[in-house]
PDB file of N, CA and C in Angstrom:
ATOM      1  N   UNK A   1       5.844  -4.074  14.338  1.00  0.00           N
ATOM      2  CA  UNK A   1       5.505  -5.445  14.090  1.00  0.00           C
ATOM      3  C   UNK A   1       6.366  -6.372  14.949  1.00  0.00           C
ATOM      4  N   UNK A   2       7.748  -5.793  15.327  1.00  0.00           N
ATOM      5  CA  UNK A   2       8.373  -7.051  15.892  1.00  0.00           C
ATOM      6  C   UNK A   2       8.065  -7.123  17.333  1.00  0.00           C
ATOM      7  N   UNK A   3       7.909  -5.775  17.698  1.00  0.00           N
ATOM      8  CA  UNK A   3       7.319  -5.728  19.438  1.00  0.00           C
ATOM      9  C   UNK A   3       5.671  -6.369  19.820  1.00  0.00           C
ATOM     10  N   UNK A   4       5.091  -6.534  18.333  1.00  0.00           N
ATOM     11  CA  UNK A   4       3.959  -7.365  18.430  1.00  0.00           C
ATOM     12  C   UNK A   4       4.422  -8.861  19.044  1.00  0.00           C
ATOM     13  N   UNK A   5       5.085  -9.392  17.850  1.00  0.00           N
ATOM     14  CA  UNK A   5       5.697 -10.528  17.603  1.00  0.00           C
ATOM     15  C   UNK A   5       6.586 -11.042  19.290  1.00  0.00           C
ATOM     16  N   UNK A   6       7.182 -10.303  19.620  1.00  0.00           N
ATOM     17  CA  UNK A   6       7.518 -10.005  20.834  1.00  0.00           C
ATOM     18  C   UNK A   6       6.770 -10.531  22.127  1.00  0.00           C
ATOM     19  N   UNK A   7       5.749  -9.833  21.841  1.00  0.00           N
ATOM     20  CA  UNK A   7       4.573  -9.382  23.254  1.00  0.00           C
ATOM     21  C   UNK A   7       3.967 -10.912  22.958  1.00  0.00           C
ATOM     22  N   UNK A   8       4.107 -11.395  21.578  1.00  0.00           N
ATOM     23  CA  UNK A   8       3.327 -12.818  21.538  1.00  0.00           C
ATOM     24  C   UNK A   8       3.761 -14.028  21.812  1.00  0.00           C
ATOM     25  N   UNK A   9       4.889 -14.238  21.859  1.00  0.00           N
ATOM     26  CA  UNK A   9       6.308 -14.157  22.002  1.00  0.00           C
ATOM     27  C   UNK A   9       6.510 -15.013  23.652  1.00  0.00           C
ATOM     28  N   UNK A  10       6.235 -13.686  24.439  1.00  0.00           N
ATOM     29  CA  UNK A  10       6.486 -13.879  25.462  1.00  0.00           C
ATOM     30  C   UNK A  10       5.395 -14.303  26.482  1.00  0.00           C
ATOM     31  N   UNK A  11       4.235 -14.469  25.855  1.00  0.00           N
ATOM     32  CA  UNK A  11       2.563 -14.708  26.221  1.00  0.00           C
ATOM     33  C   UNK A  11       2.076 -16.345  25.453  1.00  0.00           C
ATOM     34  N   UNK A  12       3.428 -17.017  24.681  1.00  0.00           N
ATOM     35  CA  UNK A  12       2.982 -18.584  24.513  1.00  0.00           C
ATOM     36  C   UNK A  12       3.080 -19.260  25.101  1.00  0.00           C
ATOM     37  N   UNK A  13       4.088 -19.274  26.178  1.00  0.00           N
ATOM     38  CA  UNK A  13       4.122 -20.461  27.495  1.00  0.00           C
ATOM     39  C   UNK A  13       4.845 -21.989  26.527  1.00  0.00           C
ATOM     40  N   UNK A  14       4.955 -22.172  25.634  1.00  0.00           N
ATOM     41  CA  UNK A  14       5.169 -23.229  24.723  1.00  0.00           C
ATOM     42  C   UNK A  14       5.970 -23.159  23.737  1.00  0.00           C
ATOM     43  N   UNK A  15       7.342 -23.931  23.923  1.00  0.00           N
ATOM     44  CA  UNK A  15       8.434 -24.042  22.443  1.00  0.00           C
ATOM     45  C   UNK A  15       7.729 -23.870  21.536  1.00  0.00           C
ATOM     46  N   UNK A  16       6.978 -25.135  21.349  1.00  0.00           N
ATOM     47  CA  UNK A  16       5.842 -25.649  20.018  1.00  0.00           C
ATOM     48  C   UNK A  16       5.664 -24.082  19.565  1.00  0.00           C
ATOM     49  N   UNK A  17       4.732 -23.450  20.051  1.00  0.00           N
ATOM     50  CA  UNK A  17       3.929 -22.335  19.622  1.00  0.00           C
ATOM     51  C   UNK A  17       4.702 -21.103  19.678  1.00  0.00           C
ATOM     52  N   UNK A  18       5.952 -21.034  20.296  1.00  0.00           N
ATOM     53  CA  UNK A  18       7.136 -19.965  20.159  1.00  0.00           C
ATOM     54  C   UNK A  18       7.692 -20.334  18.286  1.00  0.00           C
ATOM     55  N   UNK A  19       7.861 -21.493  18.500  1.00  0.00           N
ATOM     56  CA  UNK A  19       8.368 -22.187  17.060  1.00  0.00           C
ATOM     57  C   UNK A  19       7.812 -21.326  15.883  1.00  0.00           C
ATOM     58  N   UNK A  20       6.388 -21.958  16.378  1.00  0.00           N
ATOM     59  CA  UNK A  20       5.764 -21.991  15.120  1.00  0.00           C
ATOM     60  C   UNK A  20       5.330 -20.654  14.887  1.00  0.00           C
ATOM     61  N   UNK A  21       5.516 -19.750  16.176  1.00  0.00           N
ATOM     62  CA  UNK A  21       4.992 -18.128  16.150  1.00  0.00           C
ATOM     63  C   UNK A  21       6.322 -17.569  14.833  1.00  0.00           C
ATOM     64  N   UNK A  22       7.609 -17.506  15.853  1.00  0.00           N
ATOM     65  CA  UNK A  22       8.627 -17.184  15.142  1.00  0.00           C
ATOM     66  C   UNK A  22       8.819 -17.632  13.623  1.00  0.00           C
ATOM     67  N   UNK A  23       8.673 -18.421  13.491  1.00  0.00           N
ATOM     68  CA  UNK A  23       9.167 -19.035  11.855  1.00  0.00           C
ATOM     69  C   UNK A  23       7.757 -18.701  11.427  1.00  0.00           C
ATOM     70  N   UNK A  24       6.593 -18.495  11.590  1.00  0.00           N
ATOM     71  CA  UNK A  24       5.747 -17.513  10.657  1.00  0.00           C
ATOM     72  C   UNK A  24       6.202 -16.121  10.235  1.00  0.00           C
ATOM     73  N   UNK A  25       6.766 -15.718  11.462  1.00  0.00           N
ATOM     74  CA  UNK A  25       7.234 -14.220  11.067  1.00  0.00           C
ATOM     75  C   UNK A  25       8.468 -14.289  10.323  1.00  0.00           C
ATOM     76  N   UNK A  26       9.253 -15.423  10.167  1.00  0.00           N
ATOM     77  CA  UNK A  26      10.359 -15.015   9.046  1.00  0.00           C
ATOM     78  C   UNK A  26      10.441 -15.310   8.208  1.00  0.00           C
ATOM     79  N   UNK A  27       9.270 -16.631   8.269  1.00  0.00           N
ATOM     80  CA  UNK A  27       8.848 -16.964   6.627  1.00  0.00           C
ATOM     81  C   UNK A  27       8.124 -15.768   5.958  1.00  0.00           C
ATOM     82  N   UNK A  28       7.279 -14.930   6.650  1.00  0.00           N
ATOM     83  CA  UNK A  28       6.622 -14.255   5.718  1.00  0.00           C
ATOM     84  C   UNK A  28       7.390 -12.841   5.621  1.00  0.00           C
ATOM     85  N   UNK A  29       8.253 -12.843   6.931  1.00  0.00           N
ATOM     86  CA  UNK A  29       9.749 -11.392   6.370  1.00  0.00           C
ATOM     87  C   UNK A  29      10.237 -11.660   5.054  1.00  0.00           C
ATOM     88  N   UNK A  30      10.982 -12.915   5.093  1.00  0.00           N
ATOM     89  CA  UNK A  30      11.546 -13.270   3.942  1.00  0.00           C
ATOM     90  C   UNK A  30      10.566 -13.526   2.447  1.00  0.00           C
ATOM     91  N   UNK A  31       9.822 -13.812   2.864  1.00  0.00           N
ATOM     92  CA  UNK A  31       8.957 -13.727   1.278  1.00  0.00           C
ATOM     93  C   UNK A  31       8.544 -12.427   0.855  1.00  0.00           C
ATOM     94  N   UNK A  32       8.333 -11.241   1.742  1.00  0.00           N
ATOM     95  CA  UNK A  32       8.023 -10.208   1.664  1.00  0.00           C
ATOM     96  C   UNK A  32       9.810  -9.269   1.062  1.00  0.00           C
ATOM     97  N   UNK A  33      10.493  -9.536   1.764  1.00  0.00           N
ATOM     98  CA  UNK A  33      12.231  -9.273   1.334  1.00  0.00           C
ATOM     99  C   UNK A  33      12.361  -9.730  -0.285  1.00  0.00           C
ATOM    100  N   UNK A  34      12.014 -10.602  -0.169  1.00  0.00           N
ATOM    101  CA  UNK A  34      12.419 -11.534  -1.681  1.00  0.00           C
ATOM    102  C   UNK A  34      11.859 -11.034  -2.778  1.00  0.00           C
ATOM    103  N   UNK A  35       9.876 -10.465  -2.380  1.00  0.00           N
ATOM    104  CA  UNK A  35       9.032  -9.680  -3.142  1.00  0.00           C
ATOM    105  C   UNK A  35       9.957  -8.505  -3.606  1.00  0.00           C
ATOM    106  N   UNK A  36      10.306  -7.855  -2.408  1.00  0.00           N
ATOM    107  CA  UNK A  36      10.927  -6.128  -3.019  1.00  0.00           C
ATOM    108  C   UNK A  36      11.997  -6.435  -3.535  1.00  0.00           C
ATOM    109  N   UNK A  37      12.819  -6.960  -3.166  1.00  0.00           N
ATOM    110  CA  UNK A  37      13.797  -7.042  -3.915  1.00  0.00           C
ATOM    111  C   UNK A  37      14.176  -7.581  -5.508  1.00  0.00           C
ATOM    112  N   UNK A  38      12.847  -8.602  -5.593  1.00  0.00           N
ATOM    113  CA  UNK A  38      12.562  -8.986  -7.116  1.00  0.00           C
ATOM    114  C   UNK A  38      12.207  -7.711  -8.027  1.00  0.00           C
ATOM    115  N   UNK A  39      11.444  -6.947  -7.581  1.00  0.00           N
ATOM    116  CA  UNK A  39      10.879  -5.705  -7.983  1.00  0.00           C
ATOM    117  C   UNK A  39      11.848  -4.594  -8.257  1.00  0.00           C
ATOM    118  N   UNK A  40      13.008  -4.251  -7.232  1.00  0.00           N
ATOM    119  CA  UNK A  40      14.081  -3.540  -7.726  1.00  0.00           C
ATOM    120  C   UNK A  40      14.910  -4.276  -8.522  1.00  0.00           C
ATOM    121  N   UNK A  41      15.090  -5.662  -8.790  1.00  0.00           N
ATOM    122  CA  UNK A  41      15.755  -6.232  -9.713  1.00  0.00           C
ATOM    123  C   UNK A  41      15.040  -6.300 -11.110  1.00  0.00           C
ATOM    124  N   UNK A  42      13.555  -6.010 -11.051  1.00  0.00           N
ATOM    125  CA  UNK A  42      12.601  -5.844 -12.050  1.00  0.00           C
ATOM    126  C   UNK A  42      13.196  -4.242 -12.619  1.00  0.00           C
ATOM    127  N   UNK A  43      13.238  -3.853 -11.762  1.00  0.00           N
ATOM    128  CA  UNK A  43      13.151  -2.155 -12.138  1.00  0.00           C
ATOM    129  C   UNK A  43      14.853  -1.768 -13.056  1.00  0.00           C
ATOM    130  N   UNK A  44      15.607  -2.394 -12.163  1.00  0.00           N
ATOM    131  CA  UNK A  44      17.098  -1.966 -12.609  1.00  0.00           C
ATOM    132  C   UNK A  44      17.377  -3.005 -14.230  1.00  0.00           C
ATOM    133  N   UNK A  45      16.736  -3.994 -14.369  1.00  0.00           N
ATOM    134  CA  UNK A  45      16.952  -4.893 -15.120  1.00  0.00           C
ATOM    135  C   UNK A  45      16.548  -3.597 -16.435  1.00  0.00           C
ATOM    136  N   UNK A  46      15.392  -2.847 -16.440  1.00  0.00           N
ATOM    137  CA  UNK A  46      14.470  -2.400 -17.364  1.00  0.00           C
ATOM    138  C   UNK A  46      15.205  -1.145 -17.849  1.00  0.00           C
ATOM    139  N   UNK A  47      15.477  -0.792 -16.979  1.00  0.00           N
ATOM    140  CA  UNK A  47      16.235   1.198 -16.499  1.00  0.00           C
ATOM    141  C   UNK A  47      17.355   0.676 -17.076  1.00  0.00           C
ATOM    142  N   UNK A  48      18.669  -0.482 -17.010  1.00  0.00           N
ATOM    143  CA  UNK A  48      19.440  -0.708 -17.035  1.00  0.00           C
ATOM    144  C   UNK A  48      20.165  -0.986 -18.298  1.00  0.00           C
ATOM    145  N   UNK A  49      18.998  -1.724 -18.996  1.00  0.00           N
ATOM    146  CA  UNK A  49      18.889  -1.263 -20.611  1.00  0.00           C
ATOM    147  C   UNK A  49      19.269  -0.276 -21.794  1.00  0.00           C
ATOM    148  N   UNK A  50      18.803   0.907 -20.701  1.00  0.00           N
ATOM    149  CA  UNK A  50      18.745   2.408 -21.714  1.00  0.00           C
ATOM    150  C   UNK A  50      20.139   3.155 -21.027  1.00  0.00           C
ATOM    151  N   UNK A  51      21.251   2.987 -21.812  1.00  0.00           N
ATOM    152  CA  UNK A  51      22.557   3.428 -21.736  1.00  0.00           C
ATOM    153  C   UNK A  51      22.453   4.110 -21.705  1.00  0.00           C
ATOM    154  N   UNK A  52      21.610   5.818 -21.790  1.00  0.00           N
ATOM    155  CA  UNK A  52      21.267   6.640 -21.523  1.00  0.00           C
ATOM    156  C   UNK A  52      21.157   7.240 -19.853  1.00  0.00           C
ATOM    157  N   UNK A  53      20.120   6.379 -19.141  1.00  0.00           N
ATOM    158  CA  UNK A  53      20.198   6.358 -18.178  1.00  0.00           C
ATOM    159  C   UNK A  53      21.496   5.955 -16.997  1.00  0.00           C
ATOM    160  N   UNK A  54      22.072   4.900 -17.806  1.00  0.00           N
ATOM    161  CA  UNK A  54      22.984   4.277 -17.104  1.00  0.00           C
ATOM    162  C   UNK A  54      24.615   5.569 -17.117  1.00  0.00           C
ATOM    163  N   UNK A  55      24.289   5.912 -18.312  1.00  0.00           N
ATOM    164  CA  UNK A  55      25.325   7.168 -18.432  1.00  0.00           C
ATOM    165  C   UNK A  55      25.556   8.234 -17.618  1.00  0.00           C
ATOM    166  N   UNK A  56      24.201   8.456 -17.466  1.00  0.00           N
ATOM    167  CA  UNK A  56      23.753   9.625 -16.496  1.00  0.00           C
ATOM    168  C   UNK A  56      23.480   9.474 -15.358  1.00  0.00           C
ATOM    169  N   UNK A  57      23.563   8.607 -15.145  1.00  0.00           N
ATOM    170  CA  UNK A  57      23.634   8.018 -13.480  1.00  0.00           C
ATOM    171  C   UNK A  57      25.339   7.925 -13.171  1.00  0.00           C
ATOM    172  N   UNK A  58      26.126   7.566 -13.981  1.00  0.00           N
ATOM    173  CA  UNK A  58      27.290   7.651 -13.960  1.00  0.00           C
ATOM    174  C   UNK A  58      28.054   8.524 -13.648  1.00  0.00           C
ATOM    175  N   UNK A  59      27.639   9.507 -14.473  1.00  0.00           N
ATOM    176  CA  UNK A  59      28.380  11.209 -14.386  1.00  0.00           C
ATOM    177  C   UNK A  59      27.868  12.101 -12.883  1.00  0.00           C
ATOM    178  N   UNK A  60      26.626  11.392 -12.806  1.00  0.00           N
ATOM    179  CA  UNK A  60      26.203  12.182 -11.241  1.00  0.00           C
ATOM    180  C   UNK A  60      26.951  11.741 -10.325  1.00  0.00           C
ATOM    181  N   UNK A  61      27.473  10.499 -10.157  1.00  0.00           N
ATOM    182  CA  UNK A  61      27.967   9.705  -8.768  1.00  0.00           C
ATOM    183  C   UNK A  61      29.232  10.529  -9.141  1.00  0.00           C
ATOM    184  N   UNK A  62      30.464  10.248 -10.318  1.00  0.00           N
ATOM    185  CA  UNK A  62      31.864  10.983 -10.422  1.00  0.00           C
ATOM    186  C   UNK A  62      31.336  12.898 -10.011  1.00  0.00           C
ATOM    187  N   UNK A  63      30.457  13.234 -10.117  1.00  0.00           N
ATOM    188  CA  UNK A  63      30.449  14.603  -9.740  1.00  0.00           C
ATOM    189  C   UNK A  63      30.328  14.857  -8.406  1.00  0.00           C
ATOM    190  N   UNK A  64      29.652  13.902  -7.858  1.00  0.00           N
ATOM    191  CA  UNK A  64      29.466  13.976  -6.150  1.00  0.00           C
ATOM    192  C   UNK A  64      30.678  13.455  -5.847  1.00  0.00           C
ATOM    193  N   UNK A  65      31.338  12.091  -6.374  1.00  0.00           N
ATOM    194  CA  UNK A  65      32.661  11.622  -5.994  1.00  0.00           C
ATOM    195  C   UNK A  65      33.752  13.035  -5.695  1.00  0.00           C
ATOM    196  N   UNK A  66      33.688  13.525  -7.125  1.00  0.00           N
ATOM    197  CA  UNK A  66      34.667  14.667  -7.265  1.00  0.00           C
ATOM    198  C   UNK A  66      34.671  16.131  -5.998  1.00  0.00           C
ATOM    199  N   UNK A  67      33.334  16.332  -5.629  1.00  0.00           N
ATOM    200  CA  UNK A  67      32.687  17.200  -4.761  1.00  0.00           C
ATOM    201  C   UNK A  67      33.113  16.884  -3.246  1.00  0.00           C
ATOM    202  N   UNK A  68      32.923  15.785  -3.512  1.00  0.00           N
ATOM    203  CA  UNK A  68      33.612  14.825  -1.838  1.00  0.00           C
ATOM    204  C   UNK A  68      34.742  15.028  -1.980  1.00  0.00           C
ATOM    205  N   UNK A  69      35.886  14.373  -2.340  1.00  0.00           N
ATOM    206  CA  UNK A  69      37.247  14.618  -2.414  1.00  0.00           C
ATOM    207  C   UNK A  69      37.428  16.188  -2.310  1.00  0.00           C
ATOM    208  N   UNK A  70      36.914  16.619  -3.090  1.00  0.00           N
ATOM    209  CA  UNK A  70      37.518  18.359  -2.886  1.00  0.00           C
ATOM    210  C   UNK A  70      37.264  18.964  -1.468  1.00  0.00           C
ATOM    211  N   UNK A  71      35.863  18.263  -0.899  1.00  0.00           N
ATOM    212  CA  UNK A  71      35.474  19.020   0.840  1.00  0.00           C
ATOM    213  C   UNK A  71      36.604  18.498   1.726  1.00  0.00           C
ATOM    214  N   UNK A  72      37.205  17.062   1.392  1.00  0.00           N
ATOM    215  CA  UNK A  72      38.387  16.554   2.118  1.00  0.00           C
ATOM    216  C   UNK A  72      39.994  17.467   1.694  1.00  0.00           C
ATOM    217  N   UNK A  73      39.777  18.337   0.974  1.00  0.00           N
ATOM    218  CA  UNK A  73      41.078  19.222   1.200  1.00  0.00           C
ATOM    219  C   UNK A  73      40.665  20.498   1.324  1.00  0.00           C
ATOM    220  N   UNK A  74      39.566  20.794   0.988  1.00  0.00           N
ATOM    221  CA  UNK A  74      39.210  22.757   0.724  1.00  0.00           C
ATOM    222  C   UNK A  74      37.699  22.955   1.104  1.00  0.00           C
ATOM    223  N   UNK A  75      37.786  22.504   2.621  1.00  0.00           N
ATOM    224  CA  UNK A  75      36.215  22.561   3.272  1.00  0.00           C
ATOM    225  C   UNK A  75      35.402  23.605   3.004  1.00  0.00           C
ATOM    226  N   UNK A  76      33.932  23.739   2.714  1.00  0.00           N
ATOM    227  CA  UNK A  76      33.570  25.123   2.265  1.00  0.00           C
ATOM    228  C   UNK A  76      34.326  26.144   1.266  1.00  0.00           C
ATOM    229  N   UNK A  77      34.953  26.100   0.670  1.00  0.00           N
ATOM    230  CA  UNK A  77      35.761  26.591  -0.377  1.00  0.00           C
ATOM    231  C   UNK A  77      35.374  26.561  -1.694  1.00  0.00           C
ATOM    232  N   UNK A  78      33.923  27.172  -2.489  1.00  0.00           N
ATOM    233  CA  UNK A  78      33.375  26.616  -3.950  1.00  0.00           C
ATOM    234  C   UNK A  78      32.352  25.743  -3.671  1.00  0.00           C
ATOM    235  N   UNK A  79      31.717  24.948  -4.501  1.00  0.00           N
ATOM    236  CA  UNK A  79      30.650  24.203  -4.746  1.00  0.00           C
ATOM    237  C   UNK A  79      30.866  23.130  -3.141  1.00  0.00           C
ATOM    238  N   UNK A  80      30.051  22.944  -2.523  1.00  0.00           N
ATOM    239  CA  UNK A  80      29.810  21.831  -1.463  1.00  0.00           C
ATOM    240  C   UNK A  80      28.576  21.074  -1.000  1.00  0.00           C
ATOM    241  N   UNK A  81      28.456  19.664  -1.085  1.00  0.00           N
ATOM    242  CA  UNK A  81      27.463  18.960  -0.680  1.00  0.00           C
ATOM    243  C   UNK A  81      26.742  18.815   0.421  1.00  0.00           C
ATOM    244  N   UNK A  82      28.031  19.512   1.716  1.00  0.00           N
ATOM    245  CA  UNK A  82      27.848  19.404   3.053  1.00  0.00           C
ATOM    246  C   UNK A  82      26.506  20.375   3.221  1.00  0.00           C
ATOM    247  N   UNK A  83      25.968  20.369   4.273  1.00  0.00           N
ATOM    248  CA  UNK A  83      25.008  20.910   5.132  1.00  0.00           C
ATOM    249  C   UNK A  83      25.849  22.060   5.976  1.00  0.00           C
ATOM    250  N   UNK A  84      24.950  23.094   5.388  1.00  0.00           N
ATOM    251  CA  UNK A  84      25.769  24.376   5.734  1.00  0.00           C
ATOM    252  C   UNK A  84      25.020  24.465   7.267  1.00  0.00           C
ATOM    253  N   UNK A  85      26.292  25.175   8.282  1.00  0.00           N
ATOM    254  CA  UNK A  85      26.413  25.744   9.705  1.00  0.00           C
ATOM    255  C   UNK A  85      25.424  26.197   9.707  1.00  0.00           C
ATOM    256  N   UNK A  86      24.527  26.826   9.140  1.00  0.00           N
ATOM    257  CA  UNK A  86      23.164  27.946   9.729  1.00  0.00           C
ATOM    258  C   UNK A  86      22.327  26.784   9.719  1.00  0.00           C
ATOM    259  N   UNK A  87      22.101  25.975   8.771  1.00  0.00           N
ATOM    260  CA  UNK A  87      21.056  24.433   8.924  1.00  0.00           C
ATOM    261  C   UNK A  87      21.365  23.360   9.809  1.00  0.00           C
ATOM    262  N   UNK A  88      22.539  23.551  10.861  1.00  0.00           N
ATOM    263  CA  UNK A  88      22.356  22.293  11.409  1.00  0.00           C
ATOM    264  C   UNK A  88      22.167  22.634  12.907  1.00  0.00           C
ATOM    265  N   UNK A  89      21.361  23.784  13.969  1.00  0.00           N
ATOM    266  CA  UNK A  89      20.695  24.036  14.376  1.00  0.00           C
ATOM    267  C   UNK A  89      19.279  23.334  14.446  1.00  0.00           C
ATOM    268  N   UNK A  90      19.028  23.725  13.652  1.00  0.00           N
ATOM    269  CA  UNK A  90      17.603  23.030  13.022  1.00  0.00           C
ATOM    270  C   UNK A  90      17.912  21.344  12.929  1.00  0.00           C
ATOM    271  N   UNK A  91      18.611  20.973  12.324  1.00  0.00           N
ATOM    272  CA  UNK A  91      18.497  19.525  12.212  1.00  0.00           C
ATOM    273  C   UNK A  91      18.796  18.786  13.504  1.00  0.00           C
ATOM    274  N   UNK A  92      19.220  19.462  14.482  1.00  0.00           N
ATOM    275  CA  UNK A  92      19.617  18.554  15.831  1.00  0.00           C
ATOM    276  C   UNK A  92      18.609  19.096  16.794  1.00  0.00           C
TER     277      UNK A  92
END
């Protein structure tokens, strides 16, 4: 979309119509930004409620926290989050 915006951009010949090109596209970025983000503030507001959830979202982050700290002294040594040596072949 922005290399559209771009190509149109550079094909107005005119401030005026550069203006008015550009500030369409960030008025409607930003209203579109503002949309999702109302929606995850919809979502967390709802989820956020049930102390249940919020509990258990809790204990996962201190277990990965805890998992991290331990790879920073005893790399591969027991439980690890990292991406094991035989998979990162493949990923590059």
């Amino acid at each position: 979309m922005l290399l559209f915006l771009l190509s149109l951009l550079v094909h107005a010949r005119s401030q005026g119509r550069m203006l008015l090109i550009g500030g369409t596209f960030v008025l409607f970025s930003g209203l579109l930004y503002l949309l999702f983000m109302a929606a995850w503030l919809s979502l967390f507001l709802v989820v956020g409620g049930a102390s249940g959830v919020t509990a258990a979202a809790g204990v996962i982050a201190l277990v990965i926290g805890v998992l991290n700290v331990k790879d920073s002294f005893s790399f591969h040594q027991g439980p690890t989050l990292s991406i094991p040596e035989r998979a990162n072949p493949g990923l590059f």
